[in-house]
C-alpha atoms as a PDB file:
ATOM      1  CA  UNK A   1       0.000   0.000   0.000  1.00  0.00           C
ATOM      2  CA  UNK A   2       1.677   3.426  -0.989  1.00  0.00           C
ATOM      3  CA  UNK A   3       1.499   6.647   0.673  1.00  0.00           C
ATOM      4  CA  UNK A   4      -0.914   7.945  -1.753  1.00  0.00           C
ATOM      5  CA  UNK A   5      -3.668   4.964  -0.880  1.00  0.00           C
ATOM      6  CA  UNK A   6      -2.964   5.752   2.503  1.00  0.00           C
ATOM      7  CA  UNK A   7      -4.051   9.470   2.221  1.00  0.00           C
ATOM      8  CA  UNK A   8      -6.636   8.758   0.349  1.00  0.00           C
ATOM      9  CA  UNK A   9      -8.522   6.160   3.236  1.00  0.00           C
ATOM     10  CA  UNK A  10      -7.613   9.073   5.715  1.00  0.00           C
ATOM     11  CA  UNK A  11      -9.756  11.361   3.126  1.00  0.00           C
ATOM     12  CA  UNK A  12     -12.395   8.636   3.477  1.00  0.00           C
ATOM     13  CA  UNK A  13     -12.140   9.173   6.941  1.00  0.00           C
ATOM     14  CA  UNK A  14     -12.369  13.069   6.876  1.00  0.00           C
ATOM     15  CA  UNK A  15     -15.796  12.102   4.826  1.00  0.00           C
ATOM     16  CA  UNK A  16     -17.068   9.855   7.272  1.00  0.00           C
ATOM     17  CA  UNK A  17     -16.475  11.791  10.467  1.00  0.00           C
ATOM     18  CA  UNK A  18     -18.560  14.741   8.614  1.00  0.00           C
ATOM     19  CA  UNK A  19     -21.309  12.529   7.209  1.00  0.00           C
ATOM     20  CA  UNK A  20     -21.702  11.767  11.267  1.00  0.00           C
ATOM     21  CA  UNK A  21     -21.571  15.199  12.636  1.00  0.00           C
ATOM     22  CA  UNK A  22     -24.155  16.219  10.063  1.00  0.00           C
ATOM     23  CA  UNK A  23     -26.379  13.358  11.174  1.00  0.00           C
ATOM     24  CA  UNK A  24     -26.153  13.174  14.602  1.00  0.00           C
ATOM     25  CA  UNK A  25     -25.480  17.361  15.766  1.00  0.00           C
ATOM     26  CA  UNK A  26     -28.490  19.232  16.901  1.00  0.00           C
ATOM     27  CA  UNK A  27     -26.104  22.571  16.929  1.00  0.00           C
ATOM     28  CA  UNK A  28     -25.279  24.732  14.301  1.00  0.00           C
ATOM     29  CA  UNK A  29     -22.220  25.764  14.296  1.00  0.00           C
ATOM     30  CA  UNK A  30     -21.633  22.189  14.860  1.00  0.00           C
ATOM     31  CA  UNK A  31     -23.406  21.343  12.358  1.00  0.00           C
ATOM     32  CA  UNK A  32     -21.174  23.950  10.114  1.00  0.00           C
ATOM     33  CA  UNK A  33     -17.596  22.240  11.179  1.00  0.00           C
ATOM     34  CA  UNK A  34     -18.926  18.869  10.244  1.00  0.00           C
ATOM     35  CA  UNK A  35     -19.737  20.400   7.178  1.00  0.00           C
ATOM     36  CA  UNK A  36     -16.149  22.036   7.256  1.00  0.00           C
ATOM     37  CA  UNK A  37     -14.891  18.116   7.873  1.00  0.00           C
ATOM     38  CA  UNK A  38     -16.634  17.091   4.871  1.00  0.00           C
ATOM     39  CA  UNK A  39     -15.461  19.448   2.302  1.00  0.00           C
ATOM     40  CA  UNK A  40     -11.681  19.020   3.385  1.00  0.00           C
ATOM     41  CA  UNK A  41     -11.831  15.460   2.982  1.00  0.00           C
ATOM     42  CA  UNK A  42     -13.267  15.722  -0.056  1.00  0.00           C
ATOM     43  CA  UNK A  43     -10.570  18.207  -1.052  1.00  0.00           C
ATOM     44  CA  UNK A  44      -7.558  15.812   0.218  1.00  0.00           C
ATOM     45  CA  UNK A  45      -9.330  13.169  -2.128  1.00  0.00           C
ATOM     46  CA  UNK A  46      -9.382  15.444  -4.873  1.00  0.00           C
ATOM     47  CA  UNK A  47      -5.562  16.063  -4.741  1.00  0.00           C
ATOM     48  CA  UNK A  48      -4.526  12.555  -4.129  1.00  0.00           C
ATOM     49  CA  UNK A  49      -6.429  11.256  -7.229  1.00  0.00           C
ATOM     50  CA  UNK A  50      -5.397  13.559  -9.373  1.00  0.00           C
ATOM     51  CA  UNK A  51      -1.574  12.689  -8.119  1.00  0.00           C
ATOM     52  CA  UNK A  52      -2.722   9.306  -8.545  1.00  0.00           C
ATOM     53  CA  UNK A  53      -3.695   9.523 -12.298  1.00  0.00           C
ATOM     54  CA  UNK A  54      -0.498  11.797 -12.868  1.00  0.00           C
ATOM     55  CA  UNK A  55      -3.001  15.408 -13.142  1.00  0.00           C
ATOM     56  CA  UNK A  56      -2.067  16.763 -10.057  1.00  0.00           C
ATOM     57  CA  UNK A  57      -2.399  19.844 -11.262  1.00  0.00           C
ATOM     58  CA  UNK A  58      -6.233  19.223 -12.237  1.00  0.00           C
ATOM     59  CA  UNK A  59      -6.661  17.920  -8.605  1.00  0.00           C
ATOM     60  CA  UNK A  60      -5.042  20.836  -7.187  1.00  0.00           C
ATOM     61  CA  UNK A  61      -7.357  23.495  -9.390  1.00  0.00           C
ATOM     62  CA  UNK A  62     -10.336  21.450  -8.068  1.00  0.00           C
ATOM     63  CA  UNK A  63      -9.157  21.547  -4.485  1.00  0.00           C
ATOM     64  CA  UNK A  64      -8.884  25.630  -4.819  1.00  0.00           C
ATOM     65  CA  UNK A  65     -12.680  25.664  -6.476  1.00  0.00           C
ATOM     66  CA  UNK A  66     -13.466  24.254  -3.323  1.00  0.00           C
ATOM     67  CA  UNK A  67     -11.616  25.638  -1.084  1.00  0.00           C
ATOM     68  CA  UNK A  68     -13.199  28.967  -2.623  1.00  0.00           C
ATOM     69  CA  UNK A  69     -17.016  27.644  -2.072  1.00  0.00           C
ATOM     70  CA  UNK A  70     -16.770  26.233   0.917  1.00  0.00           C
ATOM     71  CA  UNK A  71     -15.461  29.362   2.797  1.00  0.00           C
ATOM     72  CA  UNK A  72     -18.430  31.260   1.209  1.00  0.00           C
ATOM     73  CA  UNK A  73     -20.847  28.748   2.418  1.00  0.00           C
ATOM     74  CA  UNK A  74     -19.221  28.721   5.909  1.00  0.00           C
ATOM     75  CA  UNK A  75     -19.340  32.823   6.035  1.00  0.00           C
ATOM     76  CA  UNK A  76     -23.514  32.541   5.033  1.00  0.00           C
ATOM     77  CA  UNK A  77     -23.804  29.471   7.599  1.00  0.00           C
ATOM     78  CA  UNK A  78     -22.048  31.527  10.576  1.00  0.00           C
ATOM     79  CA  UNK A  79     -23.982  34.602   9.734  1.00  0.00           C
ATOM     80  CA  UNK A  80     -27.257  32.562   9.705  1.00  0.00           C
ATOM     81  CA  UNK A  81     -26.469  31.210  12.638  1.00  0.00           C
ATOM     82  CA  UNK A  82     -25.592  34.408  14.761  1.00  0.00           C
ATOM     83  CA  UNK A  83     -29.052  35.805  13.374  1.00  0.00           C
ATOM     84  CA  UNK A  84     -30.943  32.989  14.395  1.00  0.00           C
ATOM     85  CA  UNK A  85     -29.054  32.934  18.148  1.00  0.00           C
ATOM     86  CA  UNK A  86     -29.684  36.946  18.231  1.00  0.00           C
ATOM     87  CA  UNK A  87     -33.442  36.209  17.302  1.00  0.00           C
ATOM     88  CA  UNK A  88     -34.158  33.007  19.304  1.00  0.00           C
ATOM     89  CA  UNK A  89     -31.812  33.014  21.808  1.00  0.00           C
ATOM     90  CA  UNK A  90     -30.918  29.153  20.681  1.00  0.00           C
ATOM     91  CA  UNK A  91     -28.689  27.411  18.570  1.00  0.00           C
ATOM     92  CA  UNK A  92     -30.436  24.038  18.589  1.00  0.00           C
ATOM     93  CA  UNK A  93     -31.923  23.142  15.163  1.00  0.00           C
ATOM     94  CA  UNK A  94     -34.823  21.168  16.492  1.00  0.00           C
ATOM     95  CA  UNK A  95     -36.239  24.325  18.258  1.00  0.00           C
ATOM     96  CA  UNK A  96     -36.180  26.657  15.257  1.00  0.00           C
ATOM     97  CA  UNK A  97     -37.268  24.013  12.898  1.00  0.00           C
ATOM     98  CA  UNK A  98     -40.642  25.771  12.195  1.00  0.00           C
ATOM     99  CA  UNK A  99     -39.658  29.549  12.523  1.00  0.00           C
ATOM    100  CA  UNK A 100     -42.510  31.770  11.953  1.00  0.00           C
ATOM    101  CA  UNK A 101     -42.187  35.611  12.099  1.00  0.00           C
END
């Protein structure tokens, strides 16, 4: 097993530790890491393909694109949930789960 197949089960890894967090967190900025988890072990996977398939640089473009989207949907997830904390006073998604007004 080379270093590359070894990277890539840890990206696995990343995946499954986010997949997790998103199913089993009630909080949202919790809920916002796993996320977070997620994205960078999709990223890592990204990379070590491409290295794998000799296109390293194509994995390496991809892992930017990402890198780019997932710190915008971070920012609109924080501010979202500082919004709802200032407005309910609660960061728990199963009491907001039916906002009205």
């Amino acid at each position: 097993m080379t270093p590359l197949h070894i990277v890539l089960a840890g990206a696995f890894i990343l995946l499954g530790i986010g997949l997790y967090g998103l199913l089993i967190i009630r909080n949202m900025i919790k809920i916002v890491i796993a996320l977070q988890i997620m994205v960078k072990g999709a990223m890592l996977a990204f990379v070590v393909a491409g290295s794998l398939n000799d296109q390293l640089n194509l994995g390496q473009s991809l892992a930017l694109t990402v890198i780019t989207a997932d710190t915008i949907v971070a920012i609109i997830g924080l501010a979202l949930a500082i919004r709802i904390q200032q407005r309910r006073g609660t960061l728990d998604v199963d009491e907001f789960i039916n906002l009205e007004g």
